[in-house]
N, C-alpha and C. Protein backbone atom coordinates (compact mmCIF):
# COMPACT_ATOMS: atom_id res chain seq x y z
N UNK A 1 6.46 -15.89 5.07
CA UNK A 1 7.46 -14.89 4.87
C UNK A 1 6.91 -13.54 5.29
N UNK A 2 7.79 -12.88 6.18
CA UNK A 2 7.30 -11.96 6.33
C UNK A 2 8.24 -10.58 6.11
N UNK A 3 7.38 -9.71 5.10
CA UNK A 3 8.00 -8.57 4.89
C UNK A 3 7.56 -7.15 5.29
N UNK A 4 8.68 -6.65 5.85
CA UNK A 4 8.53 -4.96 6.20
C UNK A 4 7.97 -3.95 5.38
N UNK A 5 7.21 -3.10 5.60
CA UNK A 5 6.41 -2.44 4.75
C UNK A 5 7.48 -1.23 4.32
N UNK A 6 7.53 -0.48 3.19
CA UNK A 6 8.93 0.21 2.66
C UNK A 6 8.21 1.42 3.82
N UNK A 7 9.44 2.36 3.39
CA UNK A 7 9.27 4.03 4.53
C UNK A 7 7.52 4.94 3.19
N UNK A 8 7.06 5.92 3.98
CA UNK A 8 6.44 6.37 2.54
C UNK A 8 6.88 6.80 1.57
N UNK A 9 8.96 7.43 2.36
CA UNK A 9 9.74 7.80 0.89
C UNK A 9 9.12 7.26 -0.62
N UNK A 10 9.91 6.10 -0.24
CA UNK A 10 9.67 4.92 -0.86
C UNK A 10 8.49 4.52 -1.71
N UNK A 11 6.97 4.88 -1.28
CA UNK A 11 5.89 4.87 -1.87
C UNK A 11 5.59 5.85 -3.06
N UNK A 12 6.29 6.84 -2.84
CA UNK A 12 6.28 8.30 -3.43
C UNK A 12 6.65 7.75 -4.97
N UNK A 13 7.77 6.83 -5.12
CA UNK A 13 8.80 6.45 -6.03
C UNK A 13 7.74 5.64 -6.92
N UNK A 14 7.03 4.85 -6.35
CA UNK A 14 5.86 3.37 -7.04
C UNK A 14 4.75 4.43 -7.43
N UNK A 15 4.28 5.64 -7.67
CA UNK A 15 3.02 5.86 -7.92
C UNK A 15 2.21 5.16 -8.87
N UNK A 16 3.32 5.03 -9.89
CA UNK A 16 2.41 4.71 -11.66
C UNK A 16 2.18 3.30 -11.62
N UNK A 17 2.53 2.26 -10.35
CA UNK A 17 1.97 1.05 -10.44
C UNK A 17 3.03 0.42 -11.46
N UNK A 18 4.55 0.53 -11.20
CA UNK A 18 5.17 -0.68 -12.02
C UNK A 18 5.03 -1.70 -11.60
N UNK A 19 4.83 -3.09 -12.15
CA UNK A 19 4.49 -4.06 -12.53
C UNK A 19 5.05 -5.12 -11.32
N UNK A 20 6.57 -5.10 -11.71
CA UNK A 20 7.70 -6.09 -11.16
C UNK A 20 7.17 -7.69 -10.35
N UNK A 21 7.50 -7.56 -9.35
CA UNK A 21 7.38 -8.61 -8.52
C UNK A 21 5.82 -8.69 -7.90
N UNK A 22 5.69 -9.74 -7.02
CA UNK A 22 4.53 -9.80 -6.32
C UNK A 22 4.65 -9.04 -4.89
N UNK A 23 6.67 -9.75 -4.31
CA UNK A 23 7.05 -9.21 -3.27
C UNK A 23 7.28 -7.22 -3.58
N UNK A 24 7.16 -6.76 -4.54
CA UNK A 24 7.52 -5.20 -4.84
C UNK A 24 5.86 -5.28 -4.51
N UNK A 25 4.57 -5.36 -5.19
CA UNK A 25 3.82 -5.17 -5.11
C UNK A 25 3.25 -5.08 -3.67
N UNK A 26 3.53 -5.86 -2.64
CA UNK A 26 3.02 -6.08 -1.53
C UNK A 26 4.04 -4.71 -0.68
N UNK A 27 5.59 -4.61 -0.84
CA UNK A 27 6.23 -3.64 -0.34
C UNK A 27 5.69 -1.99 -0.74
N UNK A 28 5.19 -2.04 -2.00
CA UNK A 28 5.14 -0.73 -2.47
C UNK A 28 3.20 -0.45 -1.72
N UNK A 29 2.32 -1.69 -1.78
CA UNK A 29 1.02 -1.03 -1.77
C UNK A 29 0.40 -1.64 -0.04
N UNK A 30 1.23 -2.24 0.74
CA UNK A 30 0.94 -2.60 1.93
C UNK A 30 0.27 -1.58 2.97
N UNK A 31 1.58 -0.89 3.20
CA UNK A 31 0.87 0.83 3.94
C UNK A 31 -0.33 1.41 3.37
N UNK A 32 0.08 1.91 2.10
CA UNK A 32 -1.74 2.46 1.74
C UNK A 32 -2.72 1.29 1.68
N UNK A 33 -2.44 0.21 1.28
CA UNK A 33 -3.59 -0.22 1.79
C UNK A 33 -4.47 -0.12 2.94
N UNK A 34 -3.59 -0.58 4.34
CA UNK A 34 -3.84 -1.13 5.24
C UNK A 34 -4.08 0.77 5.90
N UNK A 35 -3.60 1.74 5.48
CA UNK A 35 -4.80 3.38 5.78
C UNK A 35 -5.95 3.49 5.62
N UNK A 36 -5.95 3.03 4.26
CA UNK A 36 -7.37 2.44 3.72
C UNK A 36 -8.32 1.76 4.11
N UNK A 37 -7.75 1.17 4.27
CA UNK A 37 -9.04 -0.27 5.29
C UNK A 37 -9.43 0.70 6.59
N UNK A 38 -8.08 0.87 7.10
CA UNK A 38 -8.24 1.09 8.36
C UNK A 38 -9.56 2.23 8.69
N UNK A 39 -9.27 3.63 7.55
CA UNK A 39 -10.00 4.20 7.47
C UNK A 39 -11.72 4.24 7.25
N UNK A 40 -11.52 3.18 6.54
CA UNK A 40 -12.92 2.25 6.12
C UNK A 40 -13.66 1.36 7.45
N UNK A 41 -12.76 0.81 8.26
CA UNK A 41 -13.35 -0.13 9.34
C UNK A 41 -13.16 0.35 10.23
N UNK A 42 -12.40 1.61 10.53
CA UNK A 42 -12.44 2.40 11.63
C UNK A 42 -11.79 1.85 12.97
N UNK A 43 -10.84 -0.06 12.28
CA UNK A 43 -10.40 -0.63 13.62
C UNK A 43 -8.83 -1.01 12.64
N UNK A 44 -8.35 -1.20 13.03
CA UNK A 44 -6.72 -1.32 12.91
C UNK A 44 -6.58 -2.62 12.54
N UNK A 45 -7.08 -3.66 13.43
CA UNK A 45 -7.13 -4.91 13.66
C UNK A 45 -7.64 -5.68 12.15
N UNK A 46 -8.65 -5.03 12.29
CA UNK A 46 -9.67 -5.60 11.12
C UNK A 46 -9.21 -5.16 9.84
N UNK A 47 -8.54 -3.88 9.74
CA UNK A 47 -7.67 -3.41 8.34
C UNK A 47 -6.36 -4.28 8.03
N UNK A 48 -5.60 -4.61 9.02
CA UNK A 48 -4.84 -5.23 9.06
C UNK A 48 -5.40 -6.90 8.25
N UNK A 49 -5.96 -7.42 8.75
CA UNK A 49 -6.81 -8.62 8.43
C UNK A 49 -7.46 -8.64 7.02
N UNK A 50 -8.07 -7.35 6.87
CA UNK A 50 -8.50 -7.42 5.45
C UNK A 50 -7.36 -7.02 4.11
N UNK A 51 -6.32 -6.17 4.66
CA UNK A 51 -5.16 -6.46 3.60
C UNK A 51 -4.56 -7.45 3.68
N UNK A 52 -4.19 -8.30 4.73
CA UNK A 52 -3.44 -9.79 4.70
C UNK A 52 -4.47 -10.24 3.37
N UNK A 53 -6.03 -10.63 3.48
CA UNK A 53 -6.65 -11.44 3.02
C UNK A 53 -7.04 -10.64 1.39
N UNK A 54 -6.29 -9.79 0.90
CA UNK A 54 -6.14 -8.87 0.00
C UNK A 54 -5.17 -9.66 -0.79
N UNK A 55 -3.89 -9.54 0.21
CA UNK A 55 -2.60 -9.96 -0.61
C UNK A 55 -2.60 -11.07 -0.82
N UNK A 56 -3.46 -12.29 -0.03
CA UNK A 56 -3.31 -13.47 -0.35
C UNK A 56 -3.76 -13.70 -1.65
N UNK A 57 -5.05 -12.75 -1.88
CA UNK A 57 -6.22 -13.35 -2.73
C UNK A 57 -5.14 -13.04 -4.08
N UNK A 58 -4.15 -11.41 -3.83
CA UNK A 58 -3.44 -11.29 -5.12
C UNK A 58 -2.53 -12.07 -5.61
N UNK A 59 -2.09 -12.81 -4.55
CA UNK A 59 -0.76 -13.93 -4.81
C UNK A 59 -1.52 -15.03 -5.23
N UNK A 60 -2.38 -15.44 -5.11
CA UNK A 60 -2.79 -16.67 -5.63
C UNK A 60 -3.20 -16.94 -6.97
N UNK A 61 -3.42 -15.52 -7.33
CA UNK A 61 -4.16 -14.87 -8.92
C UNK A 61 -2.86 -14.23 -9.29
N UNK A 62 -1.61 -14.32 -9.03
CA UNK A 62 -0.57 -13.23 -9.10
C UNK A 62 -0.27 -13.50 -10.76
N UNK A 63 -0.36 -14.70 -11.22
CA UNK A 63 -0.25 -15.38 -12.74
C UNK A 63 -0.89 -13.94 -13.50
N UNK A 64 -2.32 -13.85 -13.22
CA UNK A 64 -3.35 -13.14 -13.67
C UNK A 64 -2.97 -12.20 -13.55
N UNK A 65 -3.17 -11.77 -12.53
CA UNK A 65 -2.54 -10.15 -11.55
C UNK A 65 -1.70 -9.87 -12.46
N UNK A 66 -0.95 -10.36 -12.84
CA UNK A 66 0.76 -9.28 -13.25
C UNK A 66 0.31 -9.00 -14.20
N UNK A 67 -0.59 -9.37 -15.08
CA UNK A 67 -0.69 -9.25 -16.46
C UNK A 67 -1.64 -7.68 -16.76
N UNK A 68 -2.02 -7.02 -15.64
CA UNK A 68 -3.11 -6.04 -15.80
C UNK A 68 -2.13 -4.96 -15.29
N UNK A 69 -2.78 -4.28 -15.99
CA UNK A 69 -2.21 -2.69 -16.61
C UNK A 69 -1.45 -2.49 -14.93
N UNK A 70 -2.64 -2.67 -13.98
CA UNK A 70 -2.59 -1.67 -12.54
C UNK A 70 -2.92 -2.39 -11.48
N UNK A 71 -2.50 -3.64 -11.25
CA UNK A 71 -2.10 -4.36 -10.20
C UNK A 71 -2.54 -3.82 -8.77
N UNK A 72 -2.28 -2.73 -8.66
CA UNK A 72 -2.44 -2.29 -7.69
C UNK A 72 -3.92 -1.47 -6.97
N UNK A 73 -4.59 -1.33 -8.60
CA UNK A 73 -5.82 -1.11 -8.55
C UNK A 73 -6.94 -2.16 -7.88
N UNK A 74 -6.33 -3.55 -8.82
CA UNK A 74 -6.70 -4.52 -8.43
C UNK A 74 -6.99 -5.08 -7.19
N UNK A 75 -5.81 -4.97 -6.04
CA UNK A 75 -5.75 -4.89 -4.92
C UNK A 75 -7.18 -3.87 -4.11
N UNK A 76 -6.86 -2.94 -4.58
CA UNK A 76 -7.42 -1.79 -3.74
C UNK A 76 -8.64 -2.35 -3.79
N UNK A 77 -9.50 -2.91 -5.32
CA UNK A 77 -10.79 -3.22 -5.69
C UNK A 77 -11.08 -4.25 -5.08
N UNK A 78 -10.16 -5.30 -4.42
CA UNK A 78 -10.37 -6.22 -3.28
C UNK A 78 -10.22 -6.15 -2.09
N UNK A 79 -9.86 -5.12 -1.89
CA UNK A 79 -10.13 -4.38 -0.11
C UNK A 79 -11.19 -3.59 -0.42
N UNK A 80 -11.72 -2.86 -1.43
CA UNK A 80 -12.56 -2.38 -0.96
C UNK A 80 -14.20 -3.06 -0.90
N UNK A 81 -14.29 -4.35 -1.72
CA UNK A 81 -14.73 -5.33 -1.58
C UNK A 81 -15.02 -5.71 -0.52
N UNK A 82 -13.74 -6.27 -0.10
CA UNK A 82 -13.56 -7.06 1.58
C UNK A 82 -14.15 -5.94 2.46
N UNK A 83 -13.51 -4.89 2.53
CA UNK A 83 -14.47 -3.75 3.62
C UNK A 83 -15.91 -3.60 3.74
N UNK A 84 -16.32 -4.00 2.42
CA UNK A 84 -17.98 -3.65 2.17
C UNK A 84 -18.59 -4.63 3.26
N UNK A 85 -17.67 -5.57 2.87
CA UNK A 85 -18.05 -7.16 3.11
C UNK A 85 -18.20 -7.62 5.18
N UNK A 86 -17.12 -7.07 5.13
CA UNK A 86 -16.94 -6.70 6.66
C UNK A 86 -17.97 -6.06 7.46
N UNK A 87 -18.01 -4.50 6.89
CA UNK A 87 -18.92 -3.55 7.67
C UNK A 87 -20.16 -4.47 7.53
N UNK A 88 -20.99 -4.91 6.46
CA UNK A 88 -22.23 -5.38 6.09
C UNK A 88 -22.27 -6.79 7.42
N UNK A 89 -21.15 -7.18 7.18
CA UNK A 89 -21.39 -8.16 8.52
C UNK A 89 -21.09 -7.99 9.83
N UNK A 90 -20.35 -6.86 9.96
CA UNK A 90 -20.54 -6.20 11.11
C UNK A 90 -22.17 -5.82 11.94
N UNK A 91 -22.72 -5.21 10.77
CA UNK A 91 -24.09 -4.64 11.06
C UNK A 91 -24.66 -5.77 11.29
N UNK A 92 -25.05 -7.08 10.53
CA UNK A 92 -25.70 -8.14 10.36
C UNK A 92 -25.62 -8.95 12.23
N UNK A 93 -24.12 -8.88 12.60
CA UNK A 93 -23.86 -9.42 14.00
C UNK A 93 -24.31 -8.33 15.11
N UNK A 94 -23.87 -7.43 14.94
CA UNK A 94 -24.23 -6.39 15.91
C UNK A 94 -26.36 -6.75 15.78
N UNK A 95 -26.58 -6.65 14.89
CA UNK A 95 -28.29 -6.44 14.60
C UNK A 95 -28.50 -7.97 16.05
N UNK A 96 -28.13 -8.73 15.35
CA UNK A 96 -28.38 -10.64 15.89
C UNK A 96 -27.61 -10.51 17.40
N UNK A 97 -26.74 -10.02 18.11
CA UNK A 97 -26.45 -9.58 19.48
C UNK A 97 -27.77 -8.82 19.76
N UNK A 98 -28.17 -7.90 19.39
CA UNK A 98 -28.53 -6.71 19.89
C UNK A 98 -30.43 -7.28 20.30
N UNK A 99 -30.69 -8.35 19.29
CA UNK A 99 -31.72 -9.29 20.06
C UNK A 99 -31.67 -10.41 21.04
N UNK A 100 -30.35 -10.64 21.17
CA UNK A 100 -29.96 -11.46 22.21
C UNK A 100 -29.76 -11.07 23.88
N UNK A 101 -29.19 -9.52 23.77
CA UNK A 101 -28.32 -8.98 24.90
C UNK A 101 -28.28 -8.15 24.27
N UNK A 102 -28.79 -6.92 25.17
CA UNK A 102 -27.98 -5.91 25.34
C UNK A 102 -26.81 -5.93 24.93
N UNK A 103 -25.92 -4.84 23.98
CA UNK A 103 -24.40 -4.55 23.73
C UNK A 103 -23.84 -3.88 24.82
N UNK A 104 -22.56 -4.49 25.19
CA UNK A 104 -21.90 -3.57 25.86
C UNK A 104 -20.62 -3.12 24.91
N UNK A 105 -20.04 -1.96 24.89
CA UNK A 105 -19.30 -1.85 24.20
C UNK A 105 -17.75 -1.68 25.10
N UNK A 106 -16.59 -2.49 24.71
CA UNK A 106 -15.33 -3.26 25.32
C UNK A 106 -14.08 -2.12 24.39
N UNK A 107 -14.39 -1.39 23.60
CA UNK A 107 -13.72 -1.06 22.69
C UNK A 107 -13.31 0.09 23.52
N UNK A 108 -11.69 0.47 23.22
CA UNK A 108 -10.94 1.67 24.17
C UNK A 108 -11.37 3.29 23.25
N UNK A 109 -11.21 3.99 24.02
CA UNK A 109 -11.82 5.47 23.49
C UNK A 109 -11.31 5.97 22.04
N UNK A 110 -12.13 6.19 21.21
CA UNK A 110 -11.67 6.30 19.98
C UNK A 110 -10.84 7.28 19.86
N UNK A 111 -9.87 7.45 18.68
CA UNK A 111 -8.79 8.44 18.40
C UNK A 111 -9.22 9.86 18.02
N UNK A 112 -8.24 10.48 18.21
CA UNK A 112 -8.72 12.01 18.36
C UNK A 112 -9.33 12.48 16.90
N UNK A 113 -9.12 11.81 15.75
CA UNK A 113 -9.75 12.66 14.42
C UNK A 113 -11.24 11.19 14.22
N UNK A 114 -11.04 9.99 15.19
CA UNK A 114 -12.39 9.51 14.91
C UNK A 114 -13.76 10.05 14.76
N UNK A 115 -14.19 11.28 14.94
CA UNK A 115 -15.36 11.71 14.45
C UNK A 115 -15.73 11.41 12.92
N UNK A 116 -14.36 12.49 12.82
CA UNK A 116 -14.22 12.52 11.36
C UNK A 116 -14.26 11.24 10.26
N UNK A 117 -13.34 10.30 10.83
CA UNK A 117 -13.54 8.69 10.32
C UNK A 117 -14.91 7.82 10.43
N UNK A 118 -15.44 8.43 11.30
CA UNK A 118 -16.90 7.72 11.67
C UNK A 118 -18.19 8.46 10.86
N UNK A 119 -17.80 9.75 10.84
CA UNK A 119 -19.05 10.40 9.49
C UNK A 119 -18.63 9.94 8.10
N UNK A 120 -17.22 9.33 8.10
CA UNK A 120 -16.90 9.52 6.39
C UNK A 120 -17.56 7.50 6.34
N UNK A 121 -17.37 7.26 7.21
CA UNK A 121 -18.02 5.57 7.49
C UNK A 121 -19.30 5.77 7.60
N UNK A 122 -19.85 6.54 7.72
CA UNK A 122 -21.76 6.73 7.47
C UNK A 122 -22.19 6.98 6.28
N UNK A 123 -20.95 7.71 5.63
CA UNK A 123 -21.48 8.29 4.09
C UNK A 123 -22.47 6.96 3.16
N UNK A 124 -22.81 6.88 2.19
CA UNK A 124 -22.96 5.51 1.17
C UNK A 124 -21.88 5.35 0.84
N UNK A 125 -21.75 4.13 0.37
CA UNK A 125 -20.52 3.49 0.30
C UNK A 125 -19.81 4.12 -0.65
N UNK A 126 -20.28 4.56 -1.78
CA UNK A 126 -19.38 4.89 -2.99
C UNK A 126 -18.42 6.13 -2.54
N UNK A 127 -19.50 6.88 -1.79
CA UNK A 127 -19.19 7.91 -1.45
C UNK A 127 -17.88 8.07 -0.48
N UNK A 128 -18.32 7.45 0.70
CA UNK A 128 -16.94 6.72 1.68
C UNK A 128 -15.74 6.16 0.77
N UNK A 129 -16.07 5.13 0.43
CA UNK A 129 -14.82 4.65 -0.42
C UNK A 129 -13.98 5.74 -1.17
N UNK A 130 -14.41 6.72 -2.07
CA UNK A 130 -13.72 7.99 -3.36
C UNK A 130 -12.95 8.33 -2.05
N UNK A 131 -13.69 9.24 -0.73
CA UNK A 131 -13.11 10.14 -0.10
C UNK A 131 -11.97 9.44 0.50
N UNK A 132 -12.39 8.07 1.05
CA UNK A 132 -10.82 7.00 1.40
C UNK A 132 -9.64 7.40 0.66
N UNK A 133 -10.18 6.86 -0.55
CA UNK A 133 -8.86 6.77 -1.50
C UNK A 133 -9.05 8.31 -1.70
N UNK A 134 -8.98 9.02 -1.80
CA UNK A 134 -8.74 10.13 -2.40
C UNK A 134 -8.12 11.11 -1.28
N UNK A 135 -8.30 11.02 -0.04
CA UNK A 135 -7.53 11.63 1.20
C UNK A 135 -6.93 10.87 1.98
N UNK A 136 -7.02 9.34 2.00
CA UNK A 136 -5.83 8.61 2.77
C UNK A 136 -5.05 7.98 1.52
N UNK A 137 -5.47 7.60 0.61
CA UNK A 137 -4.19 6.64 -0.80
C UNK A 137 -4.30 7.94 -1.08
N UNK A 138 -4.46 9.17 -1.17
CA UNK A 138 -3.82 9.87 -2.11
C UNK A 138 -4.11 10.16 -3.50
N UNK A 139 -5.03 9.09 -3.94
CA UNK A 139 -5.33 9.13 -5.47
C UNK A 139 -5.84 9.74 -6.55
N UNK A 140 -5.69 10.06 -7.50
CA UNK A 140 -6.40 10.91 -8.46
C UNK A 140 -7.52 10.56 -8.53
N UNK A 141 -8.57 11.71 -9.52
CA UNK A 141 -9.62 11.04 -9.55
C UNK A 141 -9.87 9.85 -10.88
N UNK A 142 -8.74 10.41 -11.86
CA UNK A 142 -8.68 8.68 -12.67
C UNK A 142 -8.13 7.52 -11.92
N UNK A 143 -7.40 7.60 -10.81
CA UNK A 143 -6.97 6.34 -10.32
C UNK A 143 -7.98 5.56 -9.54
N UNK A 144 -8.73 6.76 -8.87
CA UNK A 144 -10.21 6.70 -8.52
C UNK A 144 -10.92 5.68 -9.22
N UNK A 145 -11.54 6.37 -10.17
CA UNK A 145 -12.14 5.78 -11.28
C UNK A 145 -11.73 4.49 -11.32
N UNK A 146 -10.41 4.17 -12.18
CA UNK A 146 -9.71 2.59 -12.36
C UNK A 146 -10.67 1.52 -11.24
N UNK A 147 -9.71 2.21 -10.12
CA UNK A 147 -10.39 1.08 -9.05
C UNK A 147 -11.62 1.21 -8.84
N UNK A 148 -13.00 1.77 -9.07
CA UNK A 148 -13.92 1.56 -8.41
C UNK A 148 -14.74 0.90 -9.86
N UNK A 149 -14.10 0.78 -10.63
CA UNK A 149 -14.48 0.52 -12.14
C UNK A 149 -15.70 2.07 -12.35
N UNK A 150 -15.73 3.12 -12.39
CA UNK A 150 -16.50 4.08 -12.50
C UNK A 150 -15.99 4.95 -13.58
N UNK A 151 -16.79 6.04 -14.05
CA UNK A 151 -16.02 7.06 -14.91
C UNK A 151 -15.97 8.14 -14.37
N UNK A 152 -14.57 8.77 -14.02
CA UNK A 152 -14.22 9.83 -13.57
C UNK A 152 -15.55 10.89 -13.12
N UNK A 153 -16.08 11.43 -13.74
CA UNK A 153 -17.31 11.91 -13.49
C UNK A 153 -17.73 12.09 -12.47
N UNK A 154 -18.23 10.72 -12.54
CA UNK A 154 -19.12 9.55 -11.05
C UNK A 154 -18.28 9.67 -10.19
N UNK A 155 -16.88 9.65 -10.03
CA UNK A 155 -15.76 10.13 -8.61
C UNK A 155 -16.10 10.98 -8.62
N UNK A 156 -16.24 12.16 -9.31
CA UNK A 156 -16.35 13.84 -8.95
C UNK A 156 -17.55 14.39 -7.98
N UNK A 157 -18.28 13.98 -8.34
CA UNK A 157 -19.82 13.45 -8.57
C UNK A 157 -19.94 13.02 -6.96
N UNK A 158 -19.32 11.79 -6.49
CA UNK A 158 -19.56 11.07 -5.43
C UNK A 158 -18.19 12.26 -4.05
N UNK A 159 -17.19 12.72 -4.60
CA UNK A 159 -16.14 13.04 -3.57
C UNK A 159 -17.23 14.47 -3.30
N UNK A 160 -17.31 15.20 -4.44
CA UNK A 160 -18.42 16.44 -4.06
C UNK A 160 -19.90 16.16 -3.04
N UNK A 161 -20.37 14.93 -3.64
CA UNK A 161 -21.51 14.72 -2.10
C UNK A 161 -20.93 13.98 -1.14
N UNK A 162 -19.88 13.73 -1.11
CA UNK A 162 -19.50 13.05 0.30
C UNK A 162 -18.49 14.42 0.87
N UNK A 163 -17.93 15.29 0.51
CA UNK A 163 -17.67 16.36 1.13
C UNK A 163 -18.93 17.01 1.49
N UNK A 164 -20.11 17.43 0.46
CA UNK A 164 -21.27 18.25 1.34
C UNK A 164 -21.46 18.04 2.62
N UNK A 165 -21.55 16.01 2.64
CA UNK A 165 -22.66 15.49 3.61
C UNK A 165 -21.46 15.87 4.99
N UNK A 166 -20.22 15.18 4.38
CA UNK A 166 -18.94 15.80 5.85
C UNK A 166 -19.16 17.19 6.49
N UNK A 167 -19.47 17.90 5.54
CA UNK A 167 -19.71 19.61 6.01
C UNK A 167 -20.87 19.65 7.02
N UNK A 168 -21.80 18.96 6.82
CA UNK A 168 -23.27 19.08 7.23
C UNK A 168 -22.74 18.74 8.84
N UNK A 169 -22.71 17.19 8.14
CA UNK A 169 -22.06 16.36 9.54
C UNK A 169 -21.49 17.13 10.51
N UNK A 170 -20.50 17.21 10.14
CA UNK A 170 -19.47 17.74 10.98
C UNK A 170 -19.57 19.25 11.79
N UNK A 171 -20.39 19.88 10.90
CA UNK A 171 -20.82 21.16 10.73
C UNK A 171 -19.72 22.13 10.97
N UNK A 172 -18.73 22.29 9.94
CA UNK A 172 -17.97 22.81 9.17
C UNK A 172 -18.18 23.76 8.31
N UNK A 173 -17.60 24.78 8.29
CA UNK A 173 -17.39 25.89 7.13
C UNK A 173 -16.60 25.37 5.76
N UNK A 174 -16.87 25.77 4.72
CA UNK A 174 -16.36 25.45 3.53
C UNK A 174 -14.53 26.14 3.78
N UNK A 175 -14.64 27.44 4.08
CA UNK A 175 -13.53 28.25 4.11
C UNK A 175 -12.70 27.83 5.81
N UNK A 176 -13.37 27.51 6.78
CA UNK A 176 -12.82 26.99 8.11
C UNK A 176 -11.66 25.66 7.85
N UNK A 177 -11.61 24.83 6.73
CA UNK A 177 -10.34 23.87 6.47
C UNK A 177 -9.13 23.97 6.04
């Protein structure tokens, strides 16, 4: 079955994570997910792939799933899982090519704010992940928290050194954004 992802109108309306269906759940958290990933893997393809294998994992547990406060947290905490999971084997294949052959790289010219996506993908992970969710989902820093199982704090904590290290990176003015 395949369903259309709602407009972001539409997303605006689901913030607080009501409960309902599995099919509401997948309509309301599909798009941010799949920003998310995307932002995280830096390929479309592969975000795409890791929220399919998101929603499956939630429908199959959906018994379970419905029963927690934030469903949607849940989700997020399994993409961001799956992303870890990805990049780590990304590196692992690229490493095992890279003693085989020379890399050539096949991939078309990256998008115009990819810098920016590619320093926030260097950060440590915790760090990458807060700034994900917190400038592509949008999220508070308690919603933060929820999903990364952390205490608010530790988001503050991690979005503040992963903005420094962006500044450095990027070499950016605090007042220039």
């Amino acid at each position: 079955m395949t369903v259309d992802p709602p407009d972001p109108v539409e997303l605006r309306v689901y913030a607080t994570d009501d409960i309902g269906s599995f099919d509401d759940l997948y309509r309301r958290e599909y798009r941010p997910l799949l920003r998310l990933a995307w932002s995280l893997t830096g390929r479309r393809d592969l975000g795409e792939e890791l929220v399919q294998e998101t929603m499956l994992t939630v429908h199959r547990r959906w018994s379970e799933v419905s029963g927690y406060s934030a469903p949607g947290a849940y989700a997020r905490r399994l993409l961001l899982n799956a992303a870890t999971s990805a990049w780590r084997r990304r590196g692992s294949e690229a490493k095992a090519l890279g003693r085989l052959r020379p890399v050539e790289s096949a991939e078309p010219a990256p998008p115009p704010d990819d810098e920016l996506w590619s320093a926030v993908r260097s950060l440590p992970e915790r760090q990458a992940q807060a700034v994900a969710l917190h400038y592509i989902d949008d999220r508070s820093i308690d919603d933060i928290a929820e999903v990364l199982d952390i205490a608010a704090s530790t988001v503050k904590v991690h979005l503040h050194r992963g903005r420094i290290a962006l500044t450095n990176a990027l070499g950016t003015q605090e007042g220039e954004r």
